[in-house]
N, C-alpha and C. Protein backbone atom coordinates (compact mmCIF):
# COMPACT_ATOMS: atom_id res chain seq x y z
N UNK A 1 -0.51 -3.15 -35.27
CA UNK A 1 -0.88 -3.61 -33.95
C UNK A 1 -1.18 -2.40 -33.05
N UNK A 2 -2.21 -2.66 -32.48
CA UNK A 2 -2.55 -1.32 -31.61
C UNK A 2 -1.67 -1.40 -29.95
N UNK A 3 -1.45 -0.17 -29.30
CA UNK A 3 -0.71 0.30 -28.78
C UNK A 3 -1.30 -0.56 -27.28
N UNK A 4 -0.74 -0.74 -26.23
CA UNK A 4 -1.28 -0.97 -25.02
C UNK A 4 -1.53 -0.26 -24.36
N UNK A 5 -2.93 -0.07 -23.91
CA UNK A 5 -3.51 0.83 -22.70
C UNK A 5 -3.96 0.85 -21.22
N UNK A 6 -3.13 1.29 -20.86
CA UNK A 6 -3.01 0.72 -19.04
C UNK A 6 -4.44 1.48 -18.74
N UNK A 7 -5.25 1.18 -18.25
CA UNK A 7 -6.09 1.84 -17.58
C UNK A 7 -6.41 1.45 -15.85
N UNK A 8 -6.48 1.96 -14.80
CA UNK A 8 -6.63 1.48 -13.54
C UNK A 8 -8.05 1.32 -13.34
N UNK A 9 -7.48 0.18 -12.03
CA UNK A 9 -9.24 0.01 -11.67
C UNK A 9 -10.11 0.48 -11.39
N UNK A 10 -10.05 1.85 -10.89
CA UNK A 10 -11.31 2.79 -10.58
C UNK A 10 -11.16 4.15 -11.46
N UNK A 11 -10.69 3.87 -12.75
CA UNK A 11 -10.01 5.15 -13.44
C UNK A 11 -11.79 5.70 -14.17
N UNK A 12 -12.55 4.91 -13.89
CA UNK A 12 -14.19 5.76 -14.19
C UNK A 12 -14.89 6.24 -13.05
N UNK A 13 -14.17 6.12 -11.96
CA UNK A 13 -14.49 6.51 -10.59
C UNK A 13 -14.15 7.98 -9.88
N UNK A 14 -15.32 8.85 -9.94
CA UNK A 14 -14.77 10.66 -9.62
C UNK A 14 -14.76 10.85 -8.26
N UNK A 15 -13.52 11.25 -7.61
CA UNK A 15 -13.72 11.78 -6.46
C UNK A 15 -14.96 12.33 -6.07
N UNK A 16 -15.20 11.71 -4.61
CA UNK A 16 -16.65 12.72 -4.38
C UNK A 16 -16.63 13.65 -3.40
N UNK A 17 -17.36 14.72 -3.57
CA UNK A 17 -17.41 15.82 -2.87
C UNK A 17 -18.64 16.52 -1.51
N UNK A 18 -19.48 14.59 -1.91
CA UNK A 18 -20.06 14.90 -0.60
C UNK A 18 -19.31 14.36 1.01
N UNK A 19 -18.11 13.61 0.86
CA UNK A 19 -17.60 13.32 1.82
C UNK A 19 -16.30 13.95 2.76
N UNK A 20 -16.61 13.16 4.21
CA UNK A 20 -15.47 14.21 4.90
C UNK A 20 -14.15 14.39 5.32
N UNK A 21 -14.17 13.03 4.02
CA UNK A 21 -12.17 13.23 3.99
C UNK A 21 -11.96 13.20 2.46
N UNK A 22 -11.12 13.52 1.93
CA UNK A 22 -10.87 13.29 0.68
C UNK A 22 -10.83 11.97 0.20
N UNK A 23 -11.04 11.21 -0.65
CA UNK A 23 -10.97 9.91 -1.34
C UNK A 23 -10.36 9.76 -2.94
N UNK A 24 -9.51 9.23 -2.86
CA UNK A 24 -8.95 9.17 -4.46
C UNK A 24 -8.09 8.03 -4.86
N UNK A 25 -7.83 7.84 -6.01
CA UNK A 25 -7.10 6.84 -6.04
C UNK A 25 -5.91 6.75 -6.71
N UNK A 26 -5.00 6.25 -6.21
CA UNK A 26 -3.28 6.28 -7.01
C UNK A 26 -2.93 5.69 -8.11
N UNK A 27 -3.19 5.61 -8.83
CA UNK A 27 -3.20 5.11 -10.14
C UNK A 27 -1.86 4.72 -10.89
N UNK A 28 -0.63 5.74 -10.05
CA UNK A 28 0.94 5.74 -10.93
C UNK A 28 1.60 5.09 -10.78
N UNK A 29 1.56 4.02 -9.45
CA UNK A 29 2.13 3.36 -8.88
C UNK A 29 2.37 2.31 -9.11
N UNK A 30 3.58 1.79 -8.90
CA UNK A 30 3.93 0.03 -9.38
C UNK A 30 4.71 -0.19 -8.16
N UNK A 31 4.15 -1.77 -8.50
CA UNK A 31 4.55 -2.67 -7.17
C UNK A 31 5.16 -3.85 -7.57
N UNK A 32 6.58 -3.78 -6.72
CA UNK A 32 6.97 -5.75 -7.16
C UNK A 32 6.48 -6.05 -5.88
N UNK A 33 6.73 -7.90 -5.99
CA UNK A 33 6.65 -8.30 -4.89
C UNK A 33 7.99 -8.94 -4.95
N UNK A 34 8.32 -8.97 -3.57
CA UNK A 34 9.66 -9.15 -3.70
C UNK A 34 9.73 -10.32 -2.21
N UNK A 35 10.46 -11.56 -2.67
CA UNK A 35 10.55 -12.81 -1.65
C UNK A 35 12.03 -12.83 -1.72
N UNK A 36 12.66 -13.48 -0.56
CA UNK A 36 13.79 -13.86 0.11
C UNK A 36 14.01 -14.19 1.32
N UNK A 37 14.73 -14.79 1.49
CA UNK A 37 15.23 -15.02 3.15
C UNK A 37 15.94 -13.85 3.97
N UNK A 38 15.66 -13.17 5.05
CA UNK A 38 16.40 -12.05 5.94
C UNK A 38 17.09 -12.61 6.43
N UNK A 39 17.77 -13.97 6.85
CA UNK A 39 18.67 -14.48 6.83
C UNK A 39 20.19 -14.83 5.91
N UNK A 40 19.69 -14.53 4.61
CA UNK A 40 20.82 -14.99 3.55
C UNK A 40 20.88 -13.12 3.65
N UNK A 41 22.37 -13.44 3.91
CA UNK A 41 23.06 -12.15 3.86
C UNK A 41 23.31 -11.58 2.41
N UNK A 42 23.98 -12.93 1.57
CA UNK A 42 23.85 -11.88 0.46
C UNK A 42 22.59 -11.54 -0.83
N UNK A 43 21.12 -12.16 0.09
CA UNK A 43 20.37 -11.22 -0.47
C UNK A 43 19.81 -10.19 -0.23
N UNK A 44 20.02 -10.56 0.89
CA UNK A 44 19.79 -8.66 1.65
C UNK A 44 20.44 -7.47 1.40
N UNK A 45 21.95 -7.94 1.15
CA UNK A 45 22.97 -6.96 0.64
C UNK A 45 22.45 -6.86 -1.05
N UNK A 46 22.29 -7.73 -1.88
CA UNK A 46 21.27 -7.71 -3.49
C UNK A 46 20.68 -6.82 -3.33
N UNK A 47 19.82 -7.03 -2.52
CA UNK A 47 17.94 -6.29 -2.98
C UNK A 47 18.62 -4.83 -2.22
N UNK A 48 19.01 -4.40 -1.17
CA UNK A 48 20.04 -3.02 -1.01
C UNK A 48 20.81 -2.73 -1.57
N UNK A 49 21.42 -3.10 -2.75
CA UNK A 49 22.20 -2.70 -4.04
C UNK A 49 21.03 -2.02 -4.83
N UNK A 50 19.93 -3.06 -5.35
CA UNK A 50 19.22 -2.60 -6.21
C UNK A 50 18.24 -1.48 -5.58
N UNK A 51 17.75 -1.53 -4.43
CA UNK A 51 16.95 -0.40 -4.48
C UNK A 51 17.14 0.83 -3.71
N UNK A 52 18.41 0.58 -2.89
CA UNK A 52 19.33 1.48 -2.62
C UNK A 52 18.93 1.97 -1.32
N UNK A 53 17.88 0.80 -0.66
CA UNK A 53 17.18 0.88 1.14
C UNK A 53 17.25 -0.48 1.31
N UNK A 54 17.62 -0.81 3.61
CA UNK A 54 17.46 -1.82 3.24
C UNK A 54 16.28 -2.18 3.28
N UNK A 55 15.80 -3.25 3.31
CA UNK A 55 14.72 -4.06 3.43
C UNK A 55 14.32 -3.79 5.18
N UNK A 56 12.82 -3.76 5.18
CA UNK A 56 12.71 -3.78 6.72
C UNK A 56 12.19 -5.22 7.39
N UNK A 57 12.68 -5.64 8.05
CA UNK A 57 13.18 -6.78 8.66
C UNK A 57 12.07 -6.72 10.12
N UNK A 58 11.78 -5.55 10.27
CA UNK A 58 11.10 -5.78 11.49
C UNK A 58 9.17 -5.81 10.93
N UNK A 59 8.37 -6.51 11.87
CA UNK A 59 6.79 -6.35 11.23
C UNK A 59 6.29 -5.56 11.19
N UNK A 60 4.96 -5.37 10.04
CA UNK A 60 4.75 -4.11 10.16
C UNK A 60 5.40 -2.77 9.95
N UNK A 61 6.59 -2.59 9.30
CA UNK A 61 7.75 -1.41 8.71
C UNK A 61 7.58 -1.21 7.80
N UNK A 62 8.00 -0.14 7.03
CA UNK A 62 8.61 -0.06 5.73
C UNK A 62 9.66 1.26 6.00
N UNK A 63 10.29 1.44 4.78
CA UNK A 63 11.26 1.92 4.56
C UNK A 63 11.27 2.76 3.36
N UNK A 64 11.85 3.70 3.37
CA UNK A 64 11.90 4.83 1.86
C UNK A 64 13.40 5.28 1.34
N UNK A 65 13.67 5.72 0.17
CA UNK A 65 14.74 6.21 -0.63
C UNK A 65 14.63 6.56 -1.78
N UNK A 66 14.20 7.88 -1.55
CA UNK A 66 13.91 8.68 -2.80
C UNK A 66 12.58 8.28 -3.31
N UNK A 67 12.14 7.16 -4.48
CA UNK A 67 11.08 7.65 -4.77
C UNK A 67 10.36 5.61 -4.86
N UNK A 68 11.72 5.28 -3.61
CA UNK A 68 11.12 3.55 -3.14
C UNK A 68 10.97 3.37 -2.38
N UNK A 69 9.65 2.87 -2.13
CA UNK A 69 9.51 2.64 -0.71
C UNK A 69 9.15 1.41 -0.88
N UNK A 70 9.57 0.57 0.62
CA UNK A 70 9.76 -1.42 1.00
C UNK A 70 8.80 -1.12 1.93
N UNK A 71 7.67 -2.05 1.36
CA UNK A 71 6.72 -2.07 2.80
C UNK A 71 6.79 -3.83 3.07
N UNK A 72 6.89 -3.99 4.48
CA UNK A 72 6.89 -5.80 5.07
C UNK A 72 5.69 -6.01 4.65
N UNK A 73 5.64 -7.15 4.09
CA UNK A 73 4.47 -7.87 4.28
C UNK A 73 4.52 -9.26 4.91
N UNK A 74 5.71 -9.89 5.28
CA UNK A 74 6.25 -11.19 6.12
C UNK A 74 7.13 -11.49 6.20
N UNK A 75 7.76 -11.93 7.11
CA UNK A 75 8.83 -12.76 7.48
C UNK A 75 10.08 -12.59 6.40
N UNK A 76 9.28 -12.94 4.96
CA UNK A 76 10.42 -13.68 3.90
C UNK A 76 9.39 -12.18 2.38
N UNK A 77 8.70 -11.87 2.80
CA UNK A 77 8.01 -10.98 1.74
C UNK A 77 8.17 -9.22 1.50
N UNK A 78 7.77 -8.67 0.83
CA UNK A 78 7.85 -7.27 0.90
C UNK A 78 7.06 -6.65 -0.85
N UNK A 79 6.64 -5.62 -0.45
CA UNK A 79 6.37 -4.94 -1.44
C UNK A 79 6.95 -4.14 -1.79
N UNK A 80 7.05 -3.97 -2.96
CA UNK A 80 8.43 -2.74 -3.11
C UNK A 80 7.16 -2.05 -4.28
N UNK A 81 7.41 -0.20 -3.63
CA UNK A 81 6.12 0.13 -4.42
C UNK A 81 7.77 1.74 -5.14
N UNK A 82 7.33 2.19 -6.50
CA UNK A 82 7.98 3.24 -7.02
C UNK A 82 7.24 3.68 -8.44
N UNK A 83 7.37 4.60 -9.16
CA UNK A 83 6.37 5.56 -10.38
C UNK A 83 6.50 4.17 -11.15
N UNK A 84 5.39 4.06 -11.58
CA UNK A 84 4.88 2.81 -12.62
C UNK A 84 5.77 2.70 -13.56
N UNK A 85 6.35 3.57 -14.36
CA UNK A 85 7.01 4.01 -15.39
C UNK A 85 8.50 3.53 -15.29
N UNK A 86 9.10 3.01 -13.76
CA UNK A 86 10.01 3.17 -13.34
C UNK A 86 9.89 1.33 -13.30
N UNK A 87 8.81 0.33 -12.59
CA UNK A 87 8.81 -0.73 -12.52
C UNK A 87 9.96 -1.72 -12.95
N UNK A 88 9.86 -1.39 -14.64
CA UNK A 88 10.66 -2.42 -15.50
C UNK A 88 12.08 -2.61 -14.97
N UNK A 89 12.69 -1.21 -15.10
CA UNK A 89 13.41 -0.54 -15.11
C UNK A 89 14.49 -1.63 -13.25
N UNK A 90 13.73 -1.26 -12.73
CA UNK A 90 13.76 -1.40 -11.16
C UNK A 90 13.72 -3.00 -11.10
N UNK A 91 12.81 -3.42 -11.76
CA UNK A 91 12.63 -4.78 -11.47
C UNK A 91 13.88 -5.35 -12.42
N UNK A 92 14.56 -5.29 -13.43
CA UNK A 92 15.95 -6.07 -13.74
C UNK A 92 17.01 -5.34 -12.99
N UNK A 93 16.89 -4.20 -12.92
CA UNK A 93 18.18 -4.03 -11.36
C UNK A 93 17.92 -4.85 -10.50
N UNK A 94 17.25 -5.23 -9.88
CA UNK A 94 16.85 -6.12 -8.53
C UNK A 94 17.35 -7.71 -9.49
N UNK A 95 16.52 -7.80 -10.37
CA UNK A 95 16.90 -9.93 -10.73
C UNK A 95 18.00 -9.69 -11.19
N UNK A 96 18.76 -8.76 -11.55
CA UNK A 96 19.99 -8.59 -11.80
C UNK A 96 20.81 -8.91 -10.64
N UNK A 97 20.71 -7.93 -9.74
CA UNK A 97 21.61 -7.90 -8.75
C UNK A 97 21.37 -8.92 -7.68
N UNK A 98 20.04 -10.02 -7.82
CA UNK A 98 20.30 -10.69 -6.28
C UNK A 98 20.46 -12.62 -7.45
N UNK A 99 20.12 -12.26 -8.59
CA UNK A 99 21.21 -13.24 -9.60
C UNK A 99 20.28 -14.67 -9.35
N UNK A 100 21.04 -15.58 -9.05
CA UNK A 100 20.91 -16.94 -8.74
C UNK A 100 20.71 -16.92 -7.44
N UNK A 101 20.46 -15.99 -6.60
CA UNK A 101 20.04 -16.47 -5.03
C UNK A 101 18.73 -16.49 -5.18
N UNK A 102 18.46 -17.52 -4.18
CA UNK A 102 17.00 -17.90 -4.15
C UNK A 102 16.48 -16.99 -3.56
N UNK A 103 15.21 -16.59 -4.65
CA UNK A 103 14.46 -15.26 -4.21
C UNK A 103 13.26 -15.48 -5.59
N UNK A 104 12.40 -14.44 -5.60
CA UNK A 104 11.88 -13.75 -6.82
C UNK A 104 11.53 -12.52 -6.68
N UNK A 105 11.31 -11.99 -7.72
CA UNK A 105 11.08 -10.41 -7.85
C UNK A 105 9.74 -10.65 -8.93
N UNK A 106 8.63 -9.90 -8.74
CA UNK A 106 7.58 -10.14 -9.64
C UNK A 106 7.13 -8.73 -9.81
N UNK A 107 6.48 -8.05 -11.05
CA UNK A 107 5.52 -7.34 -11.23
C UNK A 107 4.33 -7.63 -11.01
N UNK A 108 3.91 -6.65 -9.91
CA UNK A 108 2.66 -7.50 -9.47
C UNK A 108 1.36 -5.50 -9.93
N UNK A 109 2.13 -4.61 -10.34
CA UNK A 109 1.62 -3.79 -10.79
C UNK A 109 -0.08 -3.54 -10.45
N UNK A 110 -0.87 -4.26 -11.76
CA UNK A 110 -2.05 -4.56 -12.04
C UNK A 110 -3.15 -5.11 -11.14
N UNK A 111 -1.98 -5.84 -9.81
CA UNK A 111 -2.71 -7.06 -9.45
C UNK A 111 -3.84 -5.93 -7.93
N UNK A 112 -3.05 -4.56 -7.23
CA UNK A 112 -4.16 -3.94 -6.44
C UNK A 112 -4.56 -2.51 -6.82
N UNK A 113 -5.28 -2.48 -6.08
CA UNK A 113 -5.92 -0.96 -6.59
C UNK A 113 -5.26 -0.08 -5.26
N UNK A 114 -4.94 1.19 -5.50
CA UNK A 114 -4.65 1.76 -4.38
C UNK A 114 -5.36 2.92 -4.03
N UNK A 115 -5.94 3.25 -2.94
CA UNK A 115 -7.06 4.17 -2.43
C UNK A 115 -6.21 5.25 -1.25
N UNK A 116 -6.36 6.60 -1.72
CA UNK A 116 -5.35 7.17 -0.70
C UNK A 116 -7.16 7.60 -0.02
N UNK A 117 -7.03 7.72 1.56
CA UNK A 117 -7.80 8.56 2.87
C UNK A 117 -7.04 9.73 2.85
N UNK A 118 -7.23 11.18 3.00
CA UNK A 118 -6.50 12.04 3.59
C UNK A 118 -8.06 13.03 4.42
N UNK A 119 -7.14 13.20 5.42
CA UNK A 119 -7.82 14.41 5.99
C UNK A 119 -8.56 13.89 8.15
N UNK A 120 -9.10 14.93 8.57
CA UNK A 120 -9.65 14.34 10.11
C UNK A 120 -10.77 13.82 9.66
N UNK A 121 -10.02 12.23 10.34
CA UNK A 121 -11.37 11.26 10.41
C UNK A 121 -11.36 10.25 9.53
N UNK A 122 -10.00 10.03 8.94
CA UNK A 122 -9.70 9.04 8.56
C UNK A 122 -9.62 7.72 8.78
N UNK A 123 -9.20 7.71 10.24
CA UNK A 123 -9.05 6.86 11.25
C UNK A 123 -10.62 6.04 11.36
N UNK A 124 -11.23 7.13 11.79
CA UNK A 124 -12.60 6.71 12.57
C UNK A 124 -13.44 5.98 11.31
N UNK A 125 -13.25 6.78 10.29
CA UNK A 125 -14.21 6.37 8.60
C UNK A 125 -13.48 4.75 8.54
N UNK A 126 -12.11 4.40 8.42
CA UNK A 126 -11.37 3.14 8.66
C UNK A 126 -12.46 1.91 9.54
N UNK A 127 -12.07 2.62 10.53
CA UNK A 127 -12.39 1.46 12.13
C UNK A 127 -13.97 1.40 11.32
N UNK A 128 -14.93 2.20 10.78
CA UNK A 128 -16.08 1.58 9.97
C UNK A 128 -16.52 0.50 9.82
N UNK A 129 -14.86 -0.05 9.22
CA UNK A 129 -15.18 -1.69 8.31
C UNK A 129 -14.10 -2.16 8.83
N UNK A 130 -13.41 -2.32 10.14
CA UNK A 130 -12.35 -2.91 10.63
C UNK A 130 -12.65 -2.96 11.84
N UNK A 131 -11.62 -4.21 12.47
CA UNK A 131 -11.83 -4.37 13.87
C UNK A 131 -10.31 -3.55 14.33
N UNK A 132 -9.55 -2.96 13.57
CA UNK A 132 -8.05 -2.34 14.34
C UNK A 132 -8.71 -1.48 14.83
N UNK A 133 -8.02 -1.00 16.07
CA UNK A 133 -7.65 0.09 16.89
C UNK A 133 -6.90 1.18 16.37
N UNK A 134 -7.26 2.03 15.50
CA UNK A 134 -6.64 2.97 14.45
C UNK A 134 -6.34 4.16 15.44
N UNK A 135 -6.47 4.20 16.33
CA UNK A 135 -6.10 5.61 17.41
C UNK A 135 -5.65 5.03 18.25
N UNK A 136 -5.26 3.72 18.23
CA UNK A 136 -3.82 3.47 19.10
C UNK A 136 -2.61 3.92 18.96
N UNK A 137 -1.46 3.50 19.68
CA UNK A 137 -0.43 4.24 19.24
C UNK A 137 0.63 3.14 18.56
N UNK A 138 -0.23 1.91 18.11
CA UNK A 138 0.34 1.31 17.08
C UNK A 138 0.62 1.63 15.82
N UNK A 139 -0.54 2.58 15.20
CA UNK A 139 -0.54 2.57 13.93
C UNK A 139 -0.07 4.10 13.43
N UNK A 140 1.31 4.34 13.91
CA UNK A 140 1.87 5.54 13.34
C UNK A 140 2.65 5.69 11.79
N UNK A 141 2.85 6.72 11.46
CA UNK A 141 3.28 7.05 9.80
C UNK A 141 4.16 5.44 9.87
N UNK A 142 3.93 5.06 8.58
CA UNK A 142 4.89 4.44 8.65
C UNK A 142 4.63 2.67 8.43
N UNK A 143 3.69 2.97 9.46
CA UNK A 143 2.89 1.39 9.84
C UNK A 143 2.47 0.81 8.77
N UNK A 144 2.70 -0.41 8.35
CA UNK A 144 1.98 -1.17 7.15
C UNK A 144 1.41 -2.05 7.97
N UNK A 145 -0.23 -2.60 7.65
CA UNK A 145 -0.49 -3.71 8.31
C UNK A 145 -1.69 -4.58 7.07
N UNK A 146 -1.68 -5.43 7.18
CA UNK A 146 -2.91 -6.30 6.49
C UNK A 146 -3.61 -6.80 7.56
N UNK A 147 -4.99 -6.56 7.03
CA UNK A 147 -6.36 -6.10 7.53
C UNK A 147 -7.42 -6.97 6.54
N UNK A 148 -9.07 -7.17 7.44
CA UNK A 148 -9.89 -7.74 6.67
C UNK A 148 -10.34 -6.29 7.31
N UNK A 149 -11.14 -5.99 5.52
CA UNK A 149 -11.66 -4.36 5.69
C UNK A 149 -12.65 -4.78 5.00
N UNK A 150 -14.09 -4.34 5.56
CA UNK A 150 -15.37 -4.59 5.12
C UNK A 150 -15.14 -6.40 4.69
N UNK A 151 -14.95 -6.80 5.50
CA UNK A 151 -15.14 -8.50 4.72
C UNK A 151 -13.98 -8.75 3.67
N UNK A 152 -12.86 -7.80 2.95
CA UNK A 152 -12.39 -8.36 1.95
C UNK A 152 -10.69 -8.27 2.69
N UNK A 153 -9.91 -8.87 2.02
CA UNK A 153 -8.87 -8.48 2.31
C UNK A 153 -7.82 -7.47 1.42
N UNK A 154 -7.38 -6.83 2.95
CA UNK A 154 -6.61 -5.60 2.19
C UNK A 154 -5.17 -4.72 2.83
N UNK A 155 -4.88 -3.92 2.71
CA UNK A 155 -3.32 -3.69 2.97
C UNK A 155 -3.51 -2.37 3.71
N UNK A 156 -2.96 -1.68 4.75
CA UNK A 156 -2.85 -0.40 5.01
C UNK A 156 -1.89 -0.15 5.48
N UNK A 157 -1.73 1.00 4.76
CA UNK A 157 -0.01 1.83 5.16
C UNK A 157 -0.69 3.33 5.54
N UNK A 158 -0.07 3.41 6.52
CA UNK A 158 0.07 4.68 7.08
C UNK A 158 1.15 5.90 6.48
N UNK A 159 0.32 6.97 6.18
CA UNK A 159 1.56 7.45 5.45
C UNK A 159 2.02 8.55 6.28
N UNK A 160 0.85 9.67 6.75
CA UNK A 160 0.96 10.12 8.12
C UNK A 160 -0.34 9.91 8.83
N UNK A 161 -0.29 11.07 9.78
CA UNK A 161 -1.05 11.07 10.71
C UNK A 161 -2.50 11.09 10.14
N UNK A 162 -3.11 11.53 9.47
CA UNK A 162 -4.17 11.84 8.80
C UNK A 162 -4.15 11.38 7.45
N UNK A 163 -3.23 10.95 6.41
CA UNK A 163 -3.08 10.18 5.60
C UNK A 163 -2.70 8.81 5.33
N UNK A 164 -3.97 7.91 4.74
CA UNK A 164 -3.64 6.12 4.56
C UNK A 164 -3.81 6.02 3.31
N UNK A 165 -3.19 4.68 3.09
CA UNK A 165 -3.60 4.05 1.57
C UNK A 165 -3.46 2.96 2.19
N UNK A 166 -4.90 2.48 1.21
CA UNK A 166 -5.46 1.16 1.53
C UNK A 166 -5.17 0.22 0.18
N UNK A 167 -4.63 -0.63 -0.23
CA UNK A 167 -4.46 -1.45 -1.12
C UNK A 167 -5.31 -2.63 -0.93
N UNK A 168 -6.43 -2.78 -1.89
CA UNK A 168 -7.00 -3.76 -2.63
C UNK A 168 -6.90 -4.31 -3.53
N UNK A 169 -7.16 -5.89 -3.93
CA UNK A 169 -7.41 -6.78 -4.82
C UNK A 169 -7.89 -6.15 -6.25
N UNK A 170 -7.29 -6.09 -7.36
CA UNK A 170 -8.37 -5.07 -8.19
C UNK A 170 -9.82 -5.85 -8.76
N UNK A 171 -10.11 -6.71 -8.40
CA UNK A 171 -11.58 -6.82 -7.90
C UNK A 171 -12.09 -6.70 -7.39
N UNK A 172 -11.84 -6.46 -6.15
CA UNK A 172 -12.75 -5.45 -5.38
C UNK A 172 -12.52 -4.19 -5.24
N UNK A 173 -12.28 -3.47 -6.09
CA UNK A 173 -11.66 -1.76 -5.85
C UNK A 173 -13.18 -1.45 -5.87
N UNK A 174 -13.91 -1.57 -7.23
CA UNK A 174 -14.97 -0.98 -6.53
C UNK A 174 -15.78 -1.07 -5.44
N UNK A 175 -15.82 -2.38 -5.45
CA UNK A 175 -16.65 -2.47 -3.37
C UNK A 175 -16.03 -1.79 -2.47
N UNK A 176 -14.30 -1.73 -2.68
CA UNK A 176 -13.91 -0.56 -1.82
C UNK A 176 -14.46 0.50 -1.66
N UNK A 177 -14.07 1.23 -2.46
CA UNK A 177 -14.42 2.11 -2.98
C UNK A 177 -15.83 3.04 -2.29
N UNK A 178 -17.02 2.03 -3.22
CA UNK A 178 -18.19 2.44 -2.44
C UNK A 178 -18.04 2.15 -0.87
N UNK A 179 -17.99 1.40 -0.35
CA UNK A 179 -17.85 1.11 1.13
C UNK A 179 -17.10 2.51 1.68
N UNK A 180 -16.19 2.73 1.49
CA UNK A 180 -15.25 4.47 1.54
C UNK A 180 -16.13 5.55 1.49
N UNK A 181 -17.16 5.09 -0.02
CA UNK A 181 -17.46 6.67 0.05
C UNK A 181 -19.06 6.61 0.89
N UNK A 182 -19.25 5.70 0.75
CA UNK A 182 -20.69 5.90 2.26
C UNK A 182 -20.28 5.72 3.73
N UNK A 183 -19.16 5.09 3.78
CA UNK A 183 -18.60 5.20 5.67
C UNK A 183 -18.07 7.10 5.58
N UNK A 184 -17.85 7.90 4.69
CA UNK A 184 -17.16 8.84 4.69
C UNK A 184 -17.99 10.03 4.49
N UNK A 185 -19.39 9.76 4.07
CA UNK A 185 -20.01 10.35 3.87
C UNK A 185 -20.76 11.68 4.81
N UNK A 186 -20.41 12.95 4.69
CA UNK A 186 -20.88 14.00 5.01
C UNK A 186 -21.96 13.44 6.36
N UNK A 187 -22.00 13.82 7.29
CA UNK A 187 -22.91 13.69 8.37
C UNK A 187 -23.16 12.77 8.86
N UNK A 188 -22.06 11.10 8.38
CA UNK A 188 -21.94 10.31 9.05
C UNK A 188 -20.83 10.08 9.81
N UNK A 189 -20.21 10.95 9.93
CA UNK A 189 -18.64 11.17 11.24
C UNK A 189 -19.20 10.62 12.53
N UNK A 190 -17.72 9.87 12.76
CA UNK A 190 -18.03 9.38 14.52
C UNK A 190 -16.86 9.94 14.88
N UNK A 191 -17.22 10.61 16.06
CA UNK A 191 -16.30 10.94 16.56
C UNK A 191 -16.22 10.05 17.89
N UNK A 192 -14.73 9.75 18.25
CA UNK A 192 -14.23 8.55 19.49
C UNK A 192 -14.00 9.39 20.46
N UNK A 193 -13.46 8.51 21.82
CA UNK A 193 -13.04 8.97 22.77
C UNK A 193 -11.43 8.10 22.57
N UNK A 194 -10.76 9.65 22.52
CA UNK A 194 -9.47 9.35 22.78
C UNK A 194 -8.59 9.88 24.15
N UNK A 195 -7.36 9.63 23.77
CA UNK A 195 -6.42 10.31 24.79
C UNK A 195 -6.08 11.39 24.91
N UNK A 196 -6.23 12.26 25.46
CA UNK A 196 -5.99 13.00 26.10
C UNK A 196 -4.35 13.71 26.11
């Protein structure tokens, strides 16, 4: 029987070097999705056993510990993203530890593509294909928000000031993708009026 080969969704896709932020894509990464109530205490205290942060409870948060980070995605939802390699591993500590409370924990791995922005002008290349206000002072390190980006839907976390990752559907990674690398493209920079 032949061996299984993970390959990612844009893994035939080369960074390009005519544009004016860097563009690439994360490939190592695994994601559960992780449901419960922030109300039932002892699954909150569970899922902070297993991943050793708590859960962020407020919108729009996430949270880190060591090499996990909890990003909100609602009320009762969260993504829990850590090294691919690590997933399995992570995901029966977690159904282990929150047991018979009503919840689930899923590998959802496969299911987006992840696109890191780094560099000035990240922001502005973003607001491109979005209606957010990316130079507000909403969207600092940290910020997770879901977004319709270019028409599709998609995820952004702020990681700092000049660095995002955008999580897509892995069917549309490549429309991402391209959409990224022509809003980003060398001599099409906008520059805004900001604050001062």
């Amino acid at each position: 029987m032949a061996d299984l080969h993970f390959e990612s969704a844009l893994a035939h896709r080369i960074a390009p070097d005519n544009t004016s932020i860097s563009i690439r894509e994360i490939s190592e990464r695994g994601m559960i999705d992780l449901r419960g109530s922030t109300s039932d205490k002892k699954f909150m205290s569970a899922a902070k056993t297993a991943l050793g942060v708590d859960l962020p409870k407020a919108p729009r948060t996430s949270s880190t510990f060591g090499d996990v980070q909890v990003l909100w995605l609602s009320t009762d939802q969260w993504l829990v993203l850590t090294g691919r390699s690590r997933v399995n591993t992570l995901l029966a500590d977690l159904r282990k530890s929150v047991g018979s409370i009503h919840s689930l924990a899923v590998d959802v791995s496969d299911m987006r593509a992840i696109i890191r922005l780094e560099g000035e002008g990240v922001r502005e290349t973003l607001m491109k294909g979005s209606t957010l206000d990316l130079i507000s002072d909403d969207y600092k390190p940290g910020t997770v928000r879901r977004m319709r980006f270019a028409e599709i839907a998609a995820l952004l976390h702020v990681i700092e000031q000049n660095v995002m990752d955008i999580y897509v559907f892995r069917s549309y990674a490549d429309y991402a993708w391209e959409f990224l690398v022509k809003a980003a493209r060398k001599g099409s920079e906008v520059r805004l009026f900001t604050k001062v």
